[in-house]
Protein backbone atom coordinates (compact mmCIF):
# COMPACT_ATOMS: atom_id res chain seq x y z
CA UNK A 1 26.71 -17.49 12.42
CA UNK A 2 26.66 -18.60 9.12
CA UNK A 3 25.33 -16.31 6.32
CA UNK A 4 22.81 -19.29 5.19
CA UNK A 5 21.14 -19.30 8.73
CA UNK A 6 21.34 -15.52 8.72
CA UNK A 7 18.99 -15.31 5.45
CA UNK A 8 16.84 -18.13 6.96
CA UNK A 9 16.05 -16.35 10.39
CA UNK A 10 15.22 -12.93 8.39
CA UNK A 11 12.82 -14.81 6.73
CA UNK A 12 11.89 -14.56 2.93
CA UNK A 13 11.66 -11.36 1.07
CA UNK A 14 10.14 -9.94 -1.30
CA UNK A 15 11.89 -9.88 -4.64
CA UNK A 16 10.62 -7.12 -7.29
CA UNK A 17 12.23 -5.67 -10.30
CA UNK A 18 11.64 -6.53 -14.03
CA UNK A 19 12.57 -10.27 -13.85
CA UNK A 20 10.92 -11.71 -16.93
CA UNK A 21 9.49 -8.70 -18.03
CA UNK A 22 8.51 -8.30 -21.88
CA UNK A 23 10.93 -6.01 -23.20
CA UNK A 24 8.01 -4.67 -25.50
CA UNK A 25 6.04 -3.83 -22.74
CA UNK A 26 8.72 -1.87 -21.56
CA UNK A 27 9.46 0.23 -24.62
CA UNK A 28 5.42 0.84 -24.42
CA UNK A 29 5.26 2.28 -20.94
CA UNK A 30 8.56 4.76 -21.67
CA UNK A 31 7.26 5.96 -24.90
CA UNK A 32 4.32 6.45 -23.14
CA UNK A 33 5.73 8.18 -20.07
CA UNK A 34 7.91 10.35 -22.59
CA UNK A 35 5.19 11.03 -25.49
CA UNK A 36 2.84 12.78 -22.56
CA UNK A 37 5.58 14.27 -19.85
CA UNK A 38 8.60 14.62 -22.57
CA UNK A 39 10.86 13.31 -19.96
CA UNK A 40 14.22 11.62 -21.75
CA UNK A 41 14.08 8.00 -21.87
CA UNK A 42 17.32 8.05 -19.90
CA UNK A 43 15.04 9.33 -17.13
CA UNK A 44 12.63 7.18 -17.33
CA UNK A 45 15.03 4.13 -17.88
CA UNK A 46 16.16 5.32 -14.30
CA UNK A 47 12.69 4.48 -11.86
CA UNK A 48 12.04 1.28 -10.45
CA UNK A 49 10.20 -0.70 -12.28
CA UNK A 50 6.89 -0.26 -9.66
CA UNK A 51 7.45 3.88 -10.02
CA UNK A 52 7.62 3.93 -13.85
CA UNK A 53 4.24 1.65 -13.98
CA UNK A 54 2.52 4.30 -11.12
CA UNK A 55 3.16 6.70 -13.54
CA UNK A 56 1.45 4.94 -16.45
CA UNK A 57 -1.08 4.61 -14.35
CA UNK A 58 -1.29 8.17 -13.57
CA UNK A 59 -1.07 9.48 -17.19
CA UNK A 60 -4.16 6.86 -18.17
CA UNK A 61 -6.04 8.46 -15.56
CA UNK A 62 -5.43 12.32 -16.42
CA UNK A 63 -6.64 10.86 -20.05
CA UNK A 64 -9.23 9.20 -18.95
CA UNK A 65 -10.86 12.03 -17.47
CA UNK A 66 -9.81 14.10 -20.01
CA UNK A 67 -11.97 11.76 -21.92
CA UNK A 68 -14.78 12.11 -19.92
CA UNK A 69 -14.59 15.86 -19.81
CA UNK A 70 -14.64 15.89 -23.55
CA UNK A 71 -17.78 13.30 -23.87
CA UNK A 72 -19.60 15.55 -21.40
CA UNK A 73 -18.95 18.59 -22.75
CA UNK A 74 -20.87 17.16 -26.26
């Protein structure tokens, strides 16, 4: 069978990655990453694109509550 009728009876998938993705934005989440974990930005420059962004996500939250632990304790 054709590879063209192969790809059309798996049906579409979904494409990821860091297609189009401000560079800026990049540099901001692994400075980030590194500033709080002091991981190299060799390391960093080695997760997918959806692992490096859970773990922006996971640093604003320790700071966050960090935050809120700090505004309580006034």
């Amino acid at each position: 069978m054709p590879t063209l009728r192969k790809r059309i009876r798996r049906g579409a998938r979904q494409r990821g990655g860091v297609w189009r993705y401000p560079l800026t934005r990049l540099y901001e989440e692994v400075a980030y990453i590194a500033y709080h974990f002091h991981w190299s930005h060799a390391q960093i420059f080695e997760f997918e694109h959806r692992e490096r962004q859970q773990w922006v996500n996971e640093i604003a939250k320790i700071n966050h509550n960090l935050n809120e632990q700090s505004n309580d304790d006034r």
